[in-house]
Protein backbone atom coordinates (compact mmCIF):
# COMPACT_ATOMS: atom_id res chain seq x y z
CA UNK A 1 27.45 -10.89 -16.62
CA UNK A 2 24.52 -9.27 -15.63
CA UNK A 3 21.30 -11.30 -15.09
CA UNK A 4 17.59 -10.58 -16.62
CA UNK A 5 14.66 -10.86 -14.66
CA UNK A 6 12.67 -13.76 -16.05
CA UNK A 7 9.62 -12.33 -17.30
CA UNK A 8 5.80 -13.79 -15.52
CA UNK A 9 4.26 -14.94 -17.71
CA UNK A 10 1.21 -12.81 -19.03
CA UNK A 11 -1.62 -15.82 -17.24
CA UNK A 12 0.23 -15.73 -13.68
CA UNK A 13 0.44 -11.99 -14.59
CA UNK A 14 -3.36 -11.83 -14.73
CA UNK A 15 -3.98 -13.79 -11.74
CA UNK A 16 -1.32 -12.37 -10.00
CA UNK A 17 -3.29 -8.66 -10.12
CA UNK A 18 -6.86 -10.30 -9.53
CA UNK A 19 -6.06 -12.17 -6.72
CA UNK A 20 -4.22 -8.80 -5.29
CA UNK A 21 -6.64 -6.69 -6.03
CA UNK A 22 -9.59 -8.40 -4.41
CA UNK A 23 -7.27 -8.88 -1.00
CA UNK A 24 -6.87 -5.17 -0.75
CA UNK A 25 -9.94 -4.24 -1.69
CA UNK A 26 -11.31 -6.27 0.81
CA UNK A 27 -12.79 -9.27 -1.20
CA UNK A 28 -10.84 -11.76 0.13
CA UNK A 29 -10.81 -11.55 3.67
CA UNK A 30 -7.58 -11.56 6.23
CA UNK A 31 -7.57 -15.55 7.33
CA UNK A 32 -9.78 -16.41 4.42
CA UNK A 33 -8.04 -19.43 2.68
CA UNK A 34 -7.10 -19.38 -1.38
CA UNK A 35 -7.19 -22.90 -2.87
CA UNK A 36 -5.30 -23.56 -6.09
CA UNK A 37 -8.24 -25.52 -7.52
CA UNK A 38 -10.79 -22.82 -6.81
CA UNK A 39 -8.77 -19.92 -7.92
CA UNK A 40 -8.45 -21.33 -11.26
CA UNK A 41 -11.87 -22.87 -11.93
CA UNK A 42 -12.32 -18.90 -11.64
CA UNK A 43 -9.98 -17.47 -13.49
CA UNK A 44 -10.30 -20.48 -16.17
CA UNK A 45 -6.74 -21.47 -15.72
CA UNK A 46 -4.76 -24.34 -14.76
CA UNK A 47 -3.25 -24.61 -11.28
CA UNK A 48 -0.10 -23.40 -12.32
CA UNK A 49 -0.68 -19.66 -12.79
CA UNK A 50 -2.40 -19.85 -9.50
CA UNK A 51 0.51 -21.39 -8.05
CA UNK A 52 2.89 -19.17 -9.38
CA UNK A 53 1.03 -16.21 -8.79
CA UNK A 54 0.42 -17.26 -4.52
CA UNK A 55 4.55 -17.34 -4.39
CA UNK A 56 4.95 -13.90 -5.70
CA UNK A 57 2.02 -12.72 -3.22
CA UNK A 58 3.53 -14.55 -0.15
CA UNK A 59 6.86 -12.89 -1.39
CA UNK A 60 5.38 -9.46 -0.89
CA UNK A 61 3.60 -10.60 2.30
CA UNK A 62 0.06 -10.76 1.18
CA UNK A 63 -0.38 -13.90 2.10
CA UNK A 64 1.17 -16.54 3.80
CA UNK A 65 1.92 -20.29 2.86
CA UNK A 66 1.79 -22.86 5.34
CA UNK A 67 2.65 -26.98 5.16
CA UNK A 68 -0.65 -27.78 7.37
CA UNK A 69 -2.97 -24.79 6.85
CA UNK A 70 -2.48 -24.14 3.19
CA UNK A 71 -2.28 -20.90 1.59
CA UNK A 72 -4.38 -17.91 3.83
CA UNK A 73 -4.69 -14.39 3.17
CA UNK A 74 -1.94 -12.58 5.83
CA UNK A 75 -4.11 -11.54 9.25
CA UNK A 76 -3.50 -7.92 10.17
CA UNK A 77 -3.14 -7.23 14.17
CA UNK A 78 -1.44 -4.22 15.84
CA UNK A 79 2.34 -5.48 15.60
CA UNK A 80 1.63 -6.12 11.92
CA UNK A 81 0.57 -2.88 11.40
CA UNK A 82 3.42 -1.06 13.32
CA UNK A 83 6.08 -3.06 11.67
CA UNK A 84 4.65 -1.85 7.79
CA UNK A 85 3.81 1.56 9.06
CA UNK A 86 7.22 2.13 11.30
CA UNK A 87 8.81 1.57 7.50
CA UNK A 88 7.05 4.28 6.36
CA UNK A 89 7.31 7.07 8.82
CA UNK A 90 10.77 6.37 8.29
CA UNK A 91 11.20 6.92 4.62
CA UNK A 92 8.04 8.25 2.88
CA UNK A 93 8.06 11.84 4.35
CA UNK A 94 11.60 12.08 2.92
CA UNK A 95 10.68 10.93 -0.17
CA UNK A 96 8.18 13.21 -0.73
CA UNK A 97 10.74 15.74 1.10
CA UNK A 98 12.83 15.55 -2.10
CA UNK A 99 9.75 14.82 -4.81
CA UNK A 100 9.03 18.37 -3.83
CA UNK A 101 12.16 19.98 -3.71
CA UNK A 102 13.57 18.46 -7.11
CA UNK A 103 10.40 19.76 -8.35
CA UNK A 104 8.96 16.83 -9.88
CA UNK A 105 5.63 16.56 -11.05
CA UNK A 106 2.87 15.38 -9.01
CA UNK A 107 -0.02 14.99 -11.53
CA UNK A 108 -0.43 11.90 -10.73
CA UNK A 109 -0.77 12.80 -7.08
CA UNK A 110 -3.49 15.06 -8.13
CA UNK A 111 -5.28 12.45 -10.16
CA UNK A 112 -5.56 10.33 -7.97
CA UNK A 113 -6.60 12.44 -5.40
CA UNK A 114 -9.76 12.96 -8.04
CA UNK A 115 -10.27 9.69 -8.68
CA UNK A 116 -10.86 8.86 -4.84
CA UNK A 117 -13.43 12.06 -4.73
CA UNK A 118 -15.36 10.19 -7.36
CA UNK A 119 -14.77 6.70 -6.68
CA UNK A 120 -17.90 4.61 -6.88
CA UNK A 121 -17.18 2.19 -4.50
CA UNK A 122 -15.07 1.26 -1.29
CA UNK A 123 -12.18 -0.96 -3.87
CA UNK A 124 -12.11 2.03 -6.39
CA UNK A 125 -11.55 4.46 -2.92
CA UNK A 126 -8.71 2.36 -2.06
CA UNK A 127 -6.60 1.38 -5.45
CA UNK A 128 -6.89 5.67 -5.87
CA UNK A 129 -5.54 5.85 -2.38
CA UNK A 130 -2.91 3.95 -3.13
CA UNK A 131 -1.63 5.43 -6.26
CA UNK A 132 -1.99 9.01 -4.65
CA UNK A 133 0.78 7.84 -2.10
CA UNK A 134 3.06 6.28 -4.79
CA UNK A 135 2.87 8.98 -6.83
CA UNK A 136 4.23 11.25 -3.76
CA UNK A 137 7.21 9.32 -3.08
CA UNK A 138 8.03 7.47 -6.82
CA UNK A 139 9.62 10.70 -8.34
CA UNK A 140 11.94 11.18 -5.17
CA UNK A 141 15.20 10.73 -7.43
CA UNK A 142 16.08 7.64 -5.15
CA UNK A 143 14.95 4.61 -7.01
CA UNK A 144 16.10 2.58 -4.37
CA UNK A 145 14.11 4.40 -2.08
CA UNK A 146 10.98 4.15 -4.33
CA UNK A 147 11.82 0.65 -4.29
CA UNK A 148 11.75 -0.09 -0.63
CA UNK A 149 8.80 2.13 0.03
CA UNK A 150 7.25 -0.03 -2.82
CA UNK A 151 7.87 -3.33 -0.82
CA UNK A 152 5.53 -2.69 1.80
CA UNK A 153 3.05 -0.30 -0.25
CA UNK A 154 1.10 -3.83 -0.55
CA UNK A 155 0.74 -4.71 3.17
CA UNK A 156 0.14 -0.66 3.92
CA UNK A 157 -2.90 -1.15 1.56
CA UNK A 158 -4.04 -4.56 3.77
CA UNK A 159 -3.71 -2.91 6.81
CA UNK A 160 -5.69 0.05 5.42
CA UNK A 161 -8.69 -1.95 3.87
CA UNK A 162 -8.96 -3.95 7.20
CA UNK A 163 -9.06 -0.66 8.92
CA UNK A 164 -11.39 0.52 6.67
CA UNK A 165 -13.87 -2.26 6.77
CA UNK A 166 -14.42 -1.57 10.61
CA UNK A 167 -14.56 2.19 10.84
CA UNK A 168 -14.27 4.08 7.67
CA UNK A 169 -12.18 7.56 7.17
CA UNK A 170 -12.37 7.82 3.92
CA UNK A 171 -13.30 12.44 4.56
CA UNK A 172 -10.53 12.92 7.17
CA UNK A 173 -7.90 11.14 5.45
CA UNK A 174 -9.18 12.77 2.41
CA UNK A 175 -8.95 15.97 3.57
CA UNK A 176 -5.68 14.87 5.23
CA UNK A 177 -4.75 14.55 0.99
CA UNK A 178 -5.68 17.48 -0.07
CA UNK A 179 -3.40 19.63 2.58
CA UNK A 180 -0.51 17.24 1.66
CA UNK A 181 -0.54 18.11 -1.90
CA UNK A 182 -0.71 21.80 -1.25
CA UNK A 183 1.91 22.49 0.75
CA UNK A 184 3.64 19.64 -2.03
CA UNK A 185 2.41 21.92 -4.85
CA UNK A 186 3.10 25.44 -3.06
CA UNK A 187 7.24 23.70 -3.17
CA UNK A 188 6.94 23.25 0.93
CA UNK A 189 8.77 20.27 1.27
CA UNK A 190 9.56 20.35 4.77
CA UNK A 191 5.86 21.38 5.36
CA UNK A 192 4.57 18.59 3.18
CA UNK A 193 7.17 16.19 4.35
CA UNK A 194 5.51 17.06 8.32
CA UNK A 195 1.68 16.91 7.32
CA UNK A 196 3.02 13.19 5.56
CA UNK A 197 4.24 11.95 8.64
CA UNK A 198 1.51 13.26 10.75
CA UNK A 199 -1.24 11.40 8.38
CA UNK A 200 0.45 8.40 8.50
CA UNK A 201 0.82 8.21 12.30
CA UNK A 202 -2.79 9.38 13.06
CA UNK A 203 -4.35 6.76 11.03
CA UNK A 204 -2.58 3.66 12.01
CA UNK A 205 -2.83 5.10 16.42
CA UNK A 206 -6.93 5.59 15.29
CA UNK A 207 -7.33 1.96 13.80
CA UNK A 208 -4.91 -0.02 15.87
CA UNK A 209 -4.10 2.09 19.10
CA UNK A 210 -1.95 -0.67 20.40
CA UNK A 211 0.23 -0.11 17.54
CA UNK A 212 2.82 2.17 18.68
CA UNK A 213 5.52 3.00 15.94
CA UNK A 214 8.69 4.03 16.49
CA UNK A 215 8.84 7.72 16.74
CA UNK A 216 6.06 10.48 17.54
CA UNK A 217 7.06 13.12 15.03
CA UNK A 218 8.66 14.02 11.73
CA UNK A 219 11.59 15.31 13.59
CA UNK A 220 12.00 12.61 15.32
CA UNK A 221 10.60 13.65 18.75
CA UNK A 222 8.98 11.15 20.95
């Protein structure tokens, strides 16, 4: 018999996305602690949501839950950042390698990609981000794949807004967009699939240079 995810319920739901959202867009700080009784005098909810919602987040490494220290927002150094970004250099060029060449729409790609041109702020910038990624690699075919890529698409987004706070890119990796979704649009897939990789690699050797990933190249060429 085949089981049913249990449903979270809709107030751990709501704190669930708050909390998240204010880690990656750089509200809550990397180290900064979350206490149960603060969270929900804020959210005007008992301790259980809150609770509830901190396991999920330490599930998808967010933060991390400790017997002595409590519950702290995950700190981002250079290994961190080469372990998330290793996993995608690995699979999200090939994703998008067969979004494009199943033709599958990438509206999505492009709205996001306007939504980050006319973001307000720094958090709108990043959630648009985000979802301009996913939408490159979520139509690949492979669910699995989409799933796996969607395991670390949380900690990508820490390491980016910690990276952001110290020396922001938002143009270059903007522009960096723009060329991926051509050569996406124009049904390059190996193209796309090479200017993918190359963004990805560029950014996390600029913000944490002693990050070295696994591989150099989209063909695999140190």
């Amino acid at each position: 018999m085949t089981s049913v995810p249990t449903p979270i319920p809709s107030r751990t739901q709501y704190v669930l996305e708050e909390i998240k959202r204010r880690i990656l867009t750089g509200q809550l700080t990397p180290g900064q602690a979350l206490v149960e009784t603060d969270l929900a005098a804020q959210f005007g909810v008992s301790k259980t949501p809150v609770r509830e919602a901190l396991k999920t987040l330490a599930g998808t490494g967010l933060v991390i839950m400790s017997q002595y220290k409590g519950v702290t927002v995950r700190m981002v150094d250079a290994d961190m950042a080469r372990e998330v970004y290793d996993v995608r250099l690995l699979l999200e060029p090939e994703a998008l390698r067969r979004s494009v060449r199943r033709g599958a729409s990438l509206d999505a790609a492009r709205d996001a990609l306007t939504r980050a041109d006319g973001a307000a702020d720094t958090a709108e910038r990043s959630l648009a981000n985000r979802e301009f990624h996913r939408a490159l690699y979520a139509p690949c075919g492979n669910p699995l794949l989409g799933r796996m890529l969607d395991e670390v698409r949380d900690q990508a987004a820490l390491v980016s807004a910690v990276a952001w706070a110290a020396d922001p890119s938002w143009e270059r990796e903007a522009q960096e967009h723009r060329e991926i979704l051509r050569l996406a649009l124009a049904g390059d897939s190996d193209g796309a699939a090479r200017a993918l990789h190359a963004h990805i690699a560029s950014f996390v050797e600029r913000a944490f240079p002693g990050a070295e990933t696994g591989d150099r190249n989209e063909d695999g060429q140190r």
